[in-house]
N, C-alpha and C. Protein backbone atom coordinates (compact mmCIF):
# COMPACT_ATOMS: atom_id res chain seq x y z
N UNK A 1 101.54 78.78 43.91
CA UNK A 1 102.90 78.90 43.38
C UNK A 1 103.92 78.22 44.29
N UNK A 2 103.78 78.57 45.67
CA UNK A 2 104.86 77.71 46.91
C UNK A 2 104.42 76.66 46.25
N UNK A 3 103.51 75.63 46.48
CA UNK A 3 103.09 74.26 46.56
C UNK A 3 103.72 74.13 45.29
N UNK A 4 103.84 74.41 44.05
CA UNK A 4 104.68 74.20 43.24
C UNK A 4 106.26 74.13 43.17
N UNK A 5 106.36 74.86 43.78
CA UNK A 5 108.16 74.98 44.35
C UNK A 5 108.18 73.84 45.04
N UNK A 6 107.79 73.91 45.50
CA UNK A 6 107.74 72.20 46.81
C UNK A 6 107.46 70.96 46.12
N UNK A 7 106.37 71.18 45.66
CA UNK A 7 106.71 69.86 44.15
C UNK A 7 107.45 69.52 43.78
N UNK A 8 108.15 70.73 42.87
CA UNK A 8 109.10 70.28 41.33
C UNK A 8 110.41 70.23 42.95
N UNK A 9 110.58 70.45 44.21
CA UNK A 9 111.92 70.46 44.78
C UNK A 9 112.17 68.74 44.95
N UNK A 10 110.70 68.84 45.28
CA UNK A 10 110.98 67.25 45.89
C UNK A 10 111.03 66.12 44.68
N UNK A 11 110.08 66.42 43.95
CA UNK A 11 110.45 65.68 42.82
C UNK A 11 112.28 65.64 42.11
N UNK A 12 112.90 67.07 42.20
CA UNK A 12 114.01 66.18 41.97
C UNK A 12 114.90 66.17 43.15
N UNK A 13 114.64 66.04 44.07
CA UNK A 13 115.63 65.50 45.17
C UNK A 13 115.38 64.00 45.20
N UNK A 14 114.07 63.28 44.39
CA UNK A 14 114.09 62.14 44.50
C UNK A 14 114.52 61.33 42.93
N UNK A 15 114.78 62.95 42.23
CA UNK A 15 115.16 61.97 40.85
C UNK A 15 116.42 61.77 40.85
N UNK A 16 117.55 62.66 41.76
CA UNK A 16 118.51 62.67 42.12
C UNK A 16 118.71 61.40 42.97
N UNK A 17 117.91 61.25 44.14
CA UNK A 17 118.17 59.79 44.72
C UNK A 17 118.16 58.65 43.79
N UNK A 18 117.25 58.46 42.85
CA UNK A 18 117.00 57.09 42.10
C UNK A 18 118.02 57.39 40.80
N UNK A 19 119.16 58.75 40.38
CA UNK A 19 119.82 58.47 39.67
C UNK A 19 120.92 57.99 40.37
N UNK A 20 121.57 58.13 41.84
CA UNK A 20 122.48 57.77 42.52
C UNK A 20 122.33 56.63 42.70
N UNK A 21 120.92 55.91 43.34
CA UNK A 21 120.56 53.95 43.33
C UNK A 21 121.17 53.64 42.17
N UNK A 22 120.33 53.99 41.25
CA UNK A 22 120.87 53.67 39.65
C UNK A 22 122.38 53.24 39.05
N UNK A 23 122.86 54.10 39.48
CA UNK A 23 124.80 54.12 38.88
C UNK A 23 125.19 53.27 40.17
N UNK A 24 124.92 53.27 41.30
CA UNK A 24 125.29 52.23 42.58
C UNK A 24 125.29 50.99 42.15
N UNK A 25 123.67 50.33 41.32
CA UNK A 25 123.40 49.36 41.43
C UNK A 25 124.26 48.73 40.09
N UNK A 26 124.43 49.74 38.80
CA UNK A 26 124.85 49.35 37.68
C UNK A 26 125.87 49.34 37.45
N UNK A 27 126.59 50.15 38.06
CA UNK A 27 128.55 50.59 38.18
C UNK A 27 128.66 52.20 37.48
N UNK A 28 129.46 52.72 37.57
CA UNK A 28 130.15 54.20 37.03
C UNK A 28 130.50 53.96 35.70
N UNK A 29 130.88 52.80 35.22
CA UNK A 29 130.49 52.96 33.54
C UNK A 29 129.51 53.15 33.36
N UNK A 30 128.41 53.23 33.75
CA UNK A 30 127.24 53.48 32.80
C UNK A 30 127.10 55.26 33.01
N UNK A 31 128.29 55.99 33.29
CA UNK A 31 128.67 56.93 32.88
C UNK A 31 129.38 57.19 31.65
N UNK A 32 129.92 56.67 31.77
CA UNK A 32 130.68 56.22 29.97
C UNK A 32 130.14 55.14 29.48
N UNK A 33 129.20 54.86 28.52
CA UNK A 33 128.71 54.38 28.17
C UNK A 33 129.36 53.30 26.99
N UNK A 34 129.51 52.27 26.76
CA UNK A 34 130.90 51.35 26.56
C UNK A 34 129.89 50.79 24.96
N UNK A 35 128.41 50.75 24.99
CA UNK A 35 128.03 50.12 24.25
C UNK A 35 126.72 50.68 23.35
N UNK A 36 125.90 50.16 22.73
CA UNK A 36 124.62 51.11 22.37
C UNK A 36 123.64 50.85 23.23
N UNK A 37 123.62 49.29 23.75
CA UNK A 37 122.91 49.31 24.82
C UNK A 37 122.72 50.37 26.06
N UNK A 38 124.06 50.53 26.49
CA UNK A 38 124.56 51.06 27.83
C UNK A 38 124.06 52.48 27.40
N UNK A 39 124.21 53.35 25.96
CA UNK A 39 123.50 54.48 25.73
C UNK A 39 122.21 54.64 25.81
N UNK A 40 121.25 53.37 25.07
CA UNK A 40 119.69 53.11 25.42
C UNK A 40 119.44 53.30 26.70
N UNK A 41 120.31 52.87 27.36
CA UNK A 41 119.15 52.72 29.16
C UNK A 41 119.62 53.66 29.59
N UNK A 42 120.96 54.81 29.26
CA UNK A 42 120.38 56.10 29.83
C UNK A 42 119.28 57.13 29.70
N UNK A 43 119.46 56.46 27.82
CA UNK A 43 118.37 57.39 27.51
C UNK A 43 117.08 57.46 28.24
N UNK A 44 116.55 55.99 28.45
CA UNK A 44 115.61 55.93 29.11
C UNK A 44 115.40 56.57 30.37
N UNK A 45 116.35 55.91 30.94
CA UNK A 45 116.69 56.48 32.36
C UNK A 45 116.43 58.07 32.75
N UNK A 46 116.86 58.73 31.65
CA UNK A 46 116.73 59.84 31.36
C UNK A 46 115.36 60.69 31.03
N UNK A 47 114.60 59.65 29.97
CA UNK A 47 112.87 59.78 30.14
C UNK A 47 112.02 59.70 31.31
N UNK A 48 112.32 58.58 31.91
CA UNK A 48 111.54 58.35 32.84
C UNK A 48 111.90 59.47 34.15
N UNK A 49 113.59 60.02 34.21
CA UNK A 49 113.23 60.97 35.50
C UNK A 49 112.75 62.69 34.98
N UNK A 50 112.91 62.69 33.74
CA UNK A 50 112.07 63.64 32.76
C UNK A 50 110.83 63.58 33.49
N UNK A 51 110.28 62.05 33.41
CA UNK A 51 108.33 62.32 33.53
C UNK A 51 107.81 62.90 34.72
N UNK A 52 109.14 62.27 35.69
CA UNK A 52 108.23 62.56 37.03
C UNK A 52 108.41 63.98 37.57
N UNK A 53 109.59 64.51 36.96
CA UNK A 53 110.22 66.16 37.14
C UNK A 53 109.36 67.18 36.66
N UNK A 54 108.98 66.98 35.45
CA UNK A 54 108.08 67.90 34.51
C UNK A 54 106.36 67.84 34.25
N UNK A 55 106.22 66.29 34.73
CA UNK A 55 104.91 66.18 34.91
C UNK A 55 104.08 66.05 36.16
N UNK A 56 103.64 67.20 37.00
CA UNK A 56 103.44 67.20 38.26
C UNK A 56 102.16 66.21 38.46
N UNK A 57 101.63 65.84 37.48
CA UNK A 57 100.53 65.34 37.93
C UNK A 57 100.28 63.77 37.96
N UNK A 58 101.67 63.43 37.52
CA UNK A 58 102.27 62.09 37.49
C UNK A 58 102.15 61.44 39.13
N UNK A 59 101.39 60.18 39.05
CA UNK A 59 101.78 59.40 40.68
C UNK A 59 103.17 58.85 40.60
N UNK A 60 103.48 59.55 41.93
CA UNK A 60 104.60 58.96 42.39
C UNK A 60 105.38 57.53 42.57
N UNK A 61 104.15 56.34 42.92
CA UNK A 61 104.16 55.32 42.80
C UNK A 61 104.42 54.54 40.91
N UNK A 62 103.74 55.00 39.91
CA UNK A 62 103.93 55.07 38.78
C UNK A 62 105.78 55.28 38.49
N UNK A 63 105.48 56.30 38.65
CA UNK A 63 107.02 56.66 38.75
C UNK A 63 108.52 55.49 39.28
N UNK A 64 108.11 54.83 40.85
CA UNK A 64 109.15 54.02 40.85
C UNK A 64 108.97 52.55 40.40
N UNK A 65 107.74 52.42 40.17
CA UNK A 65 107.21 51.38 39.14
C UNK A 65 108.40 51.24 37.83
N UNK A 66 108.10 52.52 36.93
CA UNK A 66 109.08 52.47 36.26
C UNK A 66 110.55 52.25 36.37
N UNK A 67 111.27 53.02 37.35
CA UNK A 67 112.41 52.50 37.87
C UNK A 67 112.60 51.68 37.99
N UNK A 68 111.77 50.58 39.02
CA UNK A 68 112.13 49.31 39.35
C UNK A 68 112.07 48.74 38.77
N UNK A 69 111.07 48.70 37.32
CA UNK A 69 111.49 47.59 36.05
C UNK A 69 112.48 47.58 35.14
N UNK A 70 112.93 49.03 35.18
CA UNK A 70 113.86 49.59 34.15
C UNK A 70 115.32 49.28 34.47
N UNK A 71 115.00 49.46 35.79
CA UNK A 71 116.51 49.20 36.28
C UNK A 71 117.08 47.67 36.80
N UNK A 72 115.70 46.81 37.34
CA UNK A 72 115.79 45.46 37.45
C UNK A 72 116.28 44.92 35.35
N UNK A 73 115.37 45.13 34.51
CA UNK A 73 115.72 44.92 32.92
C UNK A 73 117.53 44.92 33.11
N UNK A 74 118.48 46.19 33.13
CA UNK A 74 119.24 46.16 32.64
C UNK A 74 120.73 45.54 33.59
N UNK A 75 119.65 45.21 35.05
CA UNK A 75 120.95 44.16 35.92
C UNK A 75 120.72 42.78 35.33
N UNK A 76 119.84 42.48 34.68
CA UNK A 76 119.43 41.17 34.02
C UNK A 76 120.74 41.20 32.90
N UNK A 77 120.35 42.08 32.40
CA UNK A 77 121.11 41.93 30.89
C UNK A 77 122.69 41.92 31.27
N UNK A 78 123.06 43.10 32.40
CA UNK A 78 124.36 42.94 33.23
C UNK A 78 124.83 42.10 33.17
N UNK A 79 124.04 41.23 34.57
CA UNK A 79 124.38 40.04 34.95
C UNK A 79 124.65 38.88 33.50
N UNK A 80 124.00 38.95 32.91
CA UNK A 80 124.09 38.05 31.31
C UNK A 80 125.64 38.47 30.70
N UNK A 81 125.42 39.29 30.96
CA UNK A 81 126.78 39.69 29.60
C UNK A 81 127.82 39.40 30.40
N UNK A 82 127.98 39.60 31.76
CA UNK A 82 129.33 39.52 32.64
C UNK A 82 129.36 37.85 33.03
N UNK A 83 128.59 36.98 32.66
CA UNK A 83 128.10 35.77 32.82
C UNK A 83 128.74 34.70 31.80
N UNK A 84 128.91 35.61 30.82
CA UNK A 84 128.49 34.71 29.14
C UNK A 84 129.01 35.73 27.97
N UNK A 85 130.50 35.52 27.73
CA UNK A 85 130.88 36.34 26.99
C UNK A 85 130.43 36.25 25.27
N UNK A 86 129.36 35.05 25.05
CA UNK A 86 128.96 34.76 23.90
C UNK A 86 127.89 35.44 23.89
N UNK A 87 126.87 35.77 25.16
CA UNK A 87 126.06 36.74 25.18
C UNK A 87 126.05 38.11 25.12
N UNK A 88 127.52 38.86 25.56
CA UNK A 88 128.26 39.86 25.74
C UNK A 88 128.08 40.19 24.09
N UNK A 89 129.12 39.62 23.64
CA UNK A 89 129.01 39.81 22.13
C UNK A 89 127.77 40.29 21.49
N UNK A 90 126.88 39.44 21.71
CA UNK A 90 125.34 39.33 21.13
C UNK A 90 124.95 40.95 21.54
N UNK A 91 124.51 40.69 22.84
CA UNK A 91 123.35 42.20 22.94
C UNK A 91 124.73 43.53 22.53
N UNK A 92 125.82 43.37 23.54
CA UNK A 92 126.45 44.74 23.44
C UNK A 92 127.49 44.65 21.95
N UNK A 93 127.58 44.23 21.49
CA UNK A 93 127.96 44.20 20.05
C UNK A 93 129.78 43.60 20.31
N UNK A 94 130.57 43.73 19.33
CA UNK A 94 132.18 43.15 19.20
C UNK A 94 133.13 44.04 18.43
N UNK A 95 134.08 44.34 18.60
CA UNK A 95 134.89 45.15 17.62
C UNK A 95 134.58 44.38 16.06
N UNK A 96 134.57 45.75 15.26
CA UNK A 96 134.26 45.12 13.57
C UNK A 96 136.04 46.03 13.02
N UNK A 97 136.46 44.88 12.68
CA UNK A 97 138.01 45.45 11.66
C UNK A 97 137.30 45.82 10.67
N UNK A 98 137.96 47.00 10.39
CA UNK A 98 137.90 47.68 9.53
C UNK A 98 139.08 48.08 8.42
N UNK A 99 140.42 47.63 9.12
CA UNK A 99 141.70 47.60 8.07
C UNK A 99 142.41 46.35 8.93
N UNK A 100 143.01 45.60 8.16
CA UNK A 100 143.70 44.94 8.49
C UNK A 100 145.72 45.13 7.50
N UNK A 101 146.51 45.01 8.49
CA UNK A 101 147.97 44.84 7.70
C UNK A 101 147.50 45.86 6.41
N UNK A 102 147.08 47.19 6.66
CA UNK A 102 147.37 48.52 6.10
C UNK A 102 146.10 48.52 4.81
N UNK A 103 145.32 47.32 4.72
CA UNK A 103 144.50 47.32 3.76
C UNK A 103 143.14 47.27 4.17
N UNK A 104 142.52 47.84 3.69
CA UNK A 104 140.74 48.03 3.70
C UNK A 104 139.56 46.68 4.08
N UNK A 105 138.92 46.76 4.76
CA UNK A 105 138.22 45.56 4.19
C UNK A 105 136.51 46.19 4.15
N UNK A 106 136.56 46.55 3.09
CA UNK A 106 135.36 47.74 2.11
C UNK A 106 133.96 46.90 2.17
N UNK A 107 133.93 45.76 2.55
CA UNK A 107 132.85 45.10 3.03
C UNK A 107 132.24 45.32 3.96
N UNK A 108 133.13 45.09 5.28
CA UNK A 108 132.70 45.61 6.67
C UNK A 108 132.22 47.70 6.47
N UNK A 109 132.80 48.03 5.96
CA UNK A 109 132.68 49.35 5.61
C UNK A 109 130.98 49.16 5.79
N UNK A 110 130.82 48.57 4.41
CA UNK A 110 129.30 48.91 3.84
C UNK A 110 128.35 47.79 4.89
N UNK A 111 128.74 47.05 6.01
CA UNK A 111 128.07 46.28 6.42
C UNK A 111 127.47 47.04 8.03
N UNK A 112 128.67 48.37 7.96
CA UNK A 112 128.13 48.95 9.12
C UNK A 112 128.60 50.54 8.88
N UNK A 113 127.43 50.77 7.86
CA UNK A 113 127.27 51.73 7.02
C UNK A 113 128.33 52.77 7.65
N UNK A 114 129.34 52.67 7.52
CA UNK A 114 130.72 53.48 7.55
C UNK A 114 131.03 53.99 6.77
N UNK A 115 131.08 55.06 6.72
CA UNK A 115 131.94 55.82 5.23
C UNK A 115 133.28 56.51 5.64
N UNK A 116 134.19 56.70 4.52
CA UNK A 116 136.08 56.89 4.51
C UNK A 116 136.12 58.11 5.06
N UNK A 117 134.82 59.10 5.02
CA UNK A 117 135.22 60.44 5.44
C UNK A 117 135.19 60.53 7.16
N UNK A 118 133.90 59.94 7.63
CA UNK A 118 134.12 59.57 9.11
C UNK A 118 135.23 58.95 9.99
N UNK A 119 135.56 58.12 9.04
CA UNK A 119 136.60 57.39 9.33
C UNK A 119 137.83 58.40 9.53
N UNK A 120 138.21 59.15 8.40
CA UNK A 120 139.30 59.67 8.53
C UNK A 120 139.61 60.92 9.14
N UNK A 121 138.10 61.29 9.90
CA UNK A 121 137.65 62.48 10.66
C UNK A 121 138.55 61.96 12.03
N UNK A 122 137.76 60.85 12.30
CA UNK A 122 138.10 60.10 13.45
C UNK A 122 139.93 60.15 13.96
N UNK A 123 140.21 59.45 12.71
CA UNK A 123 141.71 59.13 12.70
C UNK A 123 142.77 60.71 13.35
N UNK A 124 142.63 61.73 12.98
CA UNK A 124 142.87 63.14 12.80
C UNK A 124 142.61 63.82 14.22
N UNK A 125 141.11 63.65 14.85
CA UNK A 125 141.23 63.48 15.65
C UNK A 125 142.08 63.02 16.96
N UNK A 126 142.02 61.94 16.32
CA UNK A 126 143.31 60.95 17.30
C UNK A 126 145.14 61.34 17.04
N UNK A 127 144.87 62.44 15.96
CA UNK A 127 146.21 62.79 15.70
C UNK A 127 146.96 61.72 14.86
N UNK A 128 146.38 61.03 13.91
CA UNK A 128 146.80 60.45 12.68
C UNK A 128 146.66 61.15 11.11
N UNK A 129 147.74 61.31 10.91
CA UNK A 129 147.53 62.23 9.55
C UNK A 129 147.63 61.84 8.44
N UNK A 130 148.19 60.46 8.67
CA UNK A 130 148.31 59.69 6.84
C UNK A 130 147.53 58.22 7.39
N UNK A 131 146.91 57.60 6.57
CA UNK A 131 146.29 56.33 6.82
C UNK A 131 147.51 55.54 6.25
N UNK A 132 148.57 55.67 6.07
CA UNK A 132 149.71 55.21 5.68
C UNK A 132 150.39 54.94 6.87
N UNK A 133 150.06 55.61 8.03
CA UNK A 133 150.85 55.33 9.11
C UNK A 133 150.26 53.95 9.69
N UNK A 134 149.16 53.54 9.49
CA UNK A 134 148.16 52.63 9.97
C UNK A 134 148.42 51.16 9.61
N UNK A 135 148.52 50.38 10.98
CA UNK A 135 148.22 49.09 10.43
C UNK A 135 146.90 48.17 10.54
N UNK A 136 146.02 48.75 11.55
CA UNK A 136 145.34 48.07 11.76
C UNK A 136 144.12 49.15 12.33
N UNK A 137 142.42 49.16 12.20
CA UNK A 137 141.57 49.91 12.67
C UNK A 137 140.49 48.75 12.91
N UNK A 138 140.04 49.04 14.21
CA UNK A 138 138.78 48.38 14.34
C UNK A 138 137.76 49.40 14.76
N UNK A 139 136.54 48.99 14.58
CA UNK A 139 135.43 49.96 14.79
C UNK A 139 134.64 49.59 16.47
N UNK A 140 134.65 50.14 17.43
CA UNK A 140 134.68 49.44 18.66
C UNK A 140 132.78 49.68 18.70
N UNK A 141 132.43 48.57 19.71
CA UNK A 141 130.88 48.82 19.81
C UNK A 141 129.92 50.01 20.16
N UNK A 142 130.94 51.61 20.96
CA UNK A 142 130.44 52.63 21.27
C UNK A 142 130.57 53.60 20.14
N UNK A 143 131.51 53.11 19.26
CA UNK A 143 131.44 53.92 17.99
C UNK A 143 132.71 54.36 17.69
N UNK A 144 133.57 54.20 18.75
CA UNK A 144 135.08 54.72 18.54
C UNK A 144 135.55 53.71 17.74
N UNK A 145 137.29 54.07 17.23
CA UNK A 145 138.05 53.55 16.93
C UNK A 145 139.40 53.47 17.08
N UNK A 146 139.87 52.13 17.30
CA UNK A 146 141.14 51.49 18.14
C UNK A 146 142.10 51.37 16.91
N UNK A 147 142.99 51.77 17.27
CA UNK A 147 143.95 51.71 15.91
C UNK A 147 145.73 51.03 16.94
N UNK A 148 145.93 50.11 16.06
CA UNK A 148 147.62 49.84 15.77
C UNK A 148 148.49 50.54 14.78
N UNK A 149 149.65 51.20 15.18
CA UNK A 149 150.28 52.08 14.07
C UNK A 149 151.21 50.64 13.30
N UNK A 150 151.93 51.17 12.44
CA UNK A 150 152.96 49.95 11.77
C UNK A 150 153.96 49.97 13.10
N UNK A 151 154.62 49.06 12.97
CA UNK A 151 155.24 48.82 13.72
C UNK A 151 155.38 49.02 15.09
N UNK A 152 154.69 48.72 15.80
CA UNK A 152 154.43 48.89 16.94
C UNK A 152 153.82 47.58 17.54
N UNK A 153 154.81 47.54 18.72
CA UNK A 153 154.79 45.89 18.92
C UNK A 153 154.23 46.38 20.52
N UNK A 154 153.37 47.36 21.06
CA UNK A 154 153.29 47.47 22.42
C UNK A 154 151.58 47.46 22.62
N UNK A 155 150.66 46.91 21.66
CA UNK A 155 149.88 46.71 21.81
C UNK A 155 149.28 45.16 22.32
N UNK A 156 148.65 45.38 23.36
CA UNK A 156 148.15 44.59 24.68
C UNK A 156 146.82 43.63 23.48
N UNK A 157 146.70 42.35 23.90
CA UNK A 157 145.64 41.36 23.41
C UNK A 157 145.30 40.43 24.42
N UNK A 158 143.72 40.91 24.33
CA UNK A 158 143.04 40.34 25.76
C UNK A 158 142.75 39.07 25.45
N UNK A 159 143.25 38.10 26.03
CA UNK A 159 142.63 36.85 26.08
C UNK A 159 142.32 35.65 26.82
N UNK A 160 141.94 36.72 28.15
CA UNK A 160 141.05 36.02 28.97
C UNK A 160 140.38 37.35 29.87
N UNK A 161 138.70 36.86 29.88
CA UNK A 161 138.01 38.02 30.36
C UNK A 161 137.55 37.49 31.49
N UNK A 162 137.40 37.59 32.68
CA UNK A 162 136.53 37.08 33.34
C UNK A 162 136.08 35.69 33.57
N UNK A 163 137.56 34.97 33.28
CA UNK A 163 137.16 32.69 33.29
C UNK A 163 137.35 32.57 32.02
N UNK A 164 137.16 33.64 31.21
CA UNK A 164 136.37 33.06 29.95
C UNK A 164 137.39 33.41 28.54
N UNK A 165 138.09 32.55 28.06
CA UNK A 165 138.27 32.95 26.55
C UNK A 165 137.69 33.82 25.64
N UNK A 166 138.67 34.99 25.15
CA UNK A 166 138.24 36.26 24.29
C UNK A 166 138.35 35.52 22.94
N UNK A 167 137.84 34.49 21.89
CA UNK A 167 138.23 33.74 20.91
C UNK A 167 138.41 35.19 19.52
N UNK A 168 137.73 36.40 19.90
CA UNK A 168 138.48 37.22 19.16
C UNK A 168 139.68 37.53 18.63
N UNK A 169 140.26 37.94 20.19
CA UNK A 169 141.62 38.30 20.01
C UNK A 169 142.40 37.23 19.62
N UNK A 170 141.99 36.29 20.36
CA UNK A 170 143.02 35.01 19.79
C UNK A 170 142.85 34.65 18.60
N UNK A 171 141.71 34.62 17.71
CA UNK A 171 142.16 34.88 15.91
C UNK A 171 142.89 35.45 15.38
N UNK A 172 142.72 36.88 16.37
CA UNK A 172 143.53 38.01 15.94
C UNK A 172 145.07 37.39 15.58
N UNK A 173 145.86 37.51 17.09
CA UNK A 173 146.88 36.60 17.50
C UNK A 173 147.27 35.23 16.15
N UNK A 174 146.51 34.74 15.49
CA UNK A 174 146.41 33.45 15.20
C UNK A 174 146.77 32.31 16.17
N UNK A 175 146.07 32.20 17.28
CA UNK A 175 146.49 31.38 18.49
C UNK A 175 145.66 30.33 18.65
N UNK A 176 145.47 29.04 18.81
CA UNK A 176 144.48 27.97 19.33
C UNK A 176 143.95 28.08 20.69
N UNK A 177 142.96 27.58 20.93
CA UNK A 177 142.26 27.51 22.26
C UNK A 177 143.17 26.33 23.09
N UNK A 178 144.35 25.50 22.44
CA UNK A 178 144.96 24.70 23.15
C UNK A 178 146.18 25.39 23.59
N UNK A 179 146.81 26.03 22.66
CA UNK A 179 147.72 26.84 23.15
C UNK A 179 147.98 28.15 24.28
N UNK A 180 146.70 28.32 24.27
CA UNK A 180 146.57 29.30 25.47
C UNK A 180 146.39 28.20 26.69
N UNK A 181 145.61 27.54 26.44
CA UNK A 181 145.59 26.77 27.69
C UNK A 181 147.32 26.28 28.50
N UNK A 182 147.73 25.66 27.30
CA UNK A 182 149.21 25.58 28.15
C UNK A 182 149.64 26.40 28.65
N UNK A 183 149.64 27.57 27.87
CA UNK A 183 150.56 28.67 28.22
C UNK A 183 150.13 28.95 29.29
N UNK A 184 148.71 29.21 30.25
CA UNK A 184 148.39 28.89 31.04
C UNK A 184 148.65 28.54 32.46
N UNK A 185 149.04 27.00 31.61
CA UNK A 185 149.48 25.67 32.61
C UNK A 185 150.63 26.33 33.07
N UNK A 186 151.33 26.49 32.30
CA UNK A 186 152.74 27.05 32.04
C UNK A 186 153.37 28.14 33.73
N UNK A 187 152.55 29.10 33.66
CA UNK A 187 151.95 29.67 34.63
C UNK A 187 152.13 29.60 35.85
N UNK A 188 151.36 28.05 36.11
CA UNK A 188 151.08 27.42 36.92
C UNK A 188 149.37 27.26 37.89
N UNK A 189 148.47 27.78 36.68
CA UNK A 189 147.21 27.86 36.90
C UNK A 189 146.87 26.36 36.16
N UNK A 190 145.58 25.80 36.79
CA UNK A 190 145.60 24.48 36.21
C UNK A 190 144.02 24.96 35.41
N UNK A 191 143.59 25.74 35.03
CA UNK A 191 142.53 25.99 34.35
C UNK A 191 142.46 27.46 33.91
N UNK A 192 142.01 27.65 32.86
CA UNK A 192 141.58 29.43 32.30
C UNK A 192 140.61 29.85 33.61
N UNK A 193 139.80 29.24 34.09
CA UNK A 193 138.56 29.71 34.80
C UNK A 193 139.58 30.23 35.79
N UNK A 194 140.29 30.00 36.20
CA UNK A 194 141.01 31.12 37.74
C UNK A 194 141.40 32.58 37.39
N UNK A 195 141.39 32.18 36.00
CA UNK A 195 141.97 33.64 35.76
C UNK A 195 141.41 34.63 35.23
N UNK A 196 141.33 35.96 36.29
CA UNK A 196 140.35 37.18 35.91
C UNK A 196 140.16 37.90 34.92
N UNK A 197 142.14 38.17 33.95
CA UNK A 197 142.46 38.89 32.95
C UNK A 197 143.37 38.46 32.54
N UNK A 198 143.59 38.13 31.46
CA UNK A 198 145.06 37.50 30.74
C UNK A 198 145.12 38.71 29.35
N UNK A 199 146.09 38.64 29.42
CA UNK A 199 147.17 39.69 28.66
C UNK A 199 147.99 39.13 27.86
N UNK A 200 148.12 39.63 26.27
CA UNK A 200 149.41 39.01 25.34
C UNK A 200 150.08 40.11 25.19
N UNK A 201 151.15 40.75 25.75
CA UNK A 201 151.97 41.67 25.39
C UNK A 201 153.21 41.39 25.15
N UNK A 202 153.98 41.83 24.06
CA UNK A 202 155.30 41.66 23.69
C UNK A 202 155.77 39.92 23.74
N UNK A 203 154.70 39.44 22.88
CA UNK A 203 154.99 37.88 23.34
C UNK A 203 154.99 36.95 24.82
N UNK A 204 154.21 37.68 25.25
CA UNK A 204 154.24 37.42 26.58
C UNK A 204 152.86 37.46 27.55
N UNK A 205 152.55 36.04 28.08
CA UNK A 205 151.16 36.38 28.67
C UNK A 205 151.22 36.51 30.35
N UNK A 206 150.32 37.54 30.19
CA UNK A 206 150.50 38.05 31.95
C UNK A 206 149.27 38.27 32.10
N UNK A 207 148.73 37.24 33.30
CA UNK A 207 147.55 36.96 33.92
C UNK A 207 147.43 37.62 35.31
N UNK A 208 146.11 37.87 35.57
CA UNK A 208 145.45 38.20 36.73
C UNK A 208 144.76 37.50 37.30
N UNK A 209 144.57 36.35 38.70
CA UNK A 209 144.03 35.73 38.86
C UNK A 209 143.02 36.24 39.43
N UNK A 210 142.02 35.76 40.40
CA UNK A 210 140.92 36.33 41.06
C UNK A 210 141.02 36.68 42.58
């Protein structure tokens, strides 16, 4: 019975160490989980320190085997997405509009099997009580939803992430990829790549360099 206590102790004083490596190596969002991906590899994460906690008869070596592939896998994919915002898109998904200028677009609905009652669960939640107040809903990649009220001119449009052009928002915007660039210039940055975060607020772009 001791030798069991001593087991299952040490076993999780070390599942505790390799969940602390873990969030070190990946960042503290993957406490909040931003994407479905970012939910998958806890889950896992979550299996695998399951196996070695509950299954005493599991080798230890087995055990960080798993870790080390599991957790090498998702600095890969990291590194990719923070790399390559066309890849970003791809694995961790993109905001899907869901209303645009106060009207529906009942396509996207059925394209990411959404239904009006979730939706308007959501909204209520957030302390919206008429979809009349609404100008704009997008469906974000963790499952939430980002809403613009009518008239409200204090909503922020990202369009520059990391070097890299958000060509989202700037549809959004109706903006060209030349026009940001000046605006840019304008600045006094001689390229998008210097700049860490660019911002369209109130007609106005305000950058973060690196």
């Amino acid at each position: 019975m001791f030798s069991i206590f001593i087991k299952m102790t040490l076993r999780l004083a070390i599942g505790l160490l390799a969940l602390i490596i873990y969030m070190n190596l990946l960042g503290r969002m993957q406490l909040s989980p931003q994407s479905a991906v970012d939910q998958i590899g806890n889950y896992i994460l979550g299996g695998i320190l399951g196996g070695i906690i509950y299954n005493l008869d599991l080798e230890f070596y087995k055990f960080f085997m798993a870790i080390i592939i599991w957790t090498s896998l998702m600095l890969l994919v990291n590194f990719i997405t923070q790399k390559n915002l066309r890849a970003k898109r791809a694995i961790k998904g993109h905001p899907t509009l869901l209303m645009e200028s106060n009207k529906f677009l009942t396509d996207e609905f059925k394209k990411n099997k959404v239904n009006l009652d979730d939706i308007m669960s959501r909204l209520h939640q957030k302390g919206i009580h008429s979809i009349s107040e609404v100008d704009t809903i997008w469906l974000e990649p963790n499952g939430q939803l980002t809403t613009i009220m009518k008239y409200d001119d204090n909503t922020g449009w990202v369009l520059i992430e990391d070097g890299q052009i958000n060509y989202l928002d700037l549809f959004r915007l109706n903006k060209s990829k030349e026009w940001l660039e000046a605006e840019v210039q304008k600045k006094g940055y001689e390229s998008i790549s210097e700049i860490f975060y660019g911002e369209y607020l109130n007609k106005e772009l305000i950058l973060y360099k690196y």
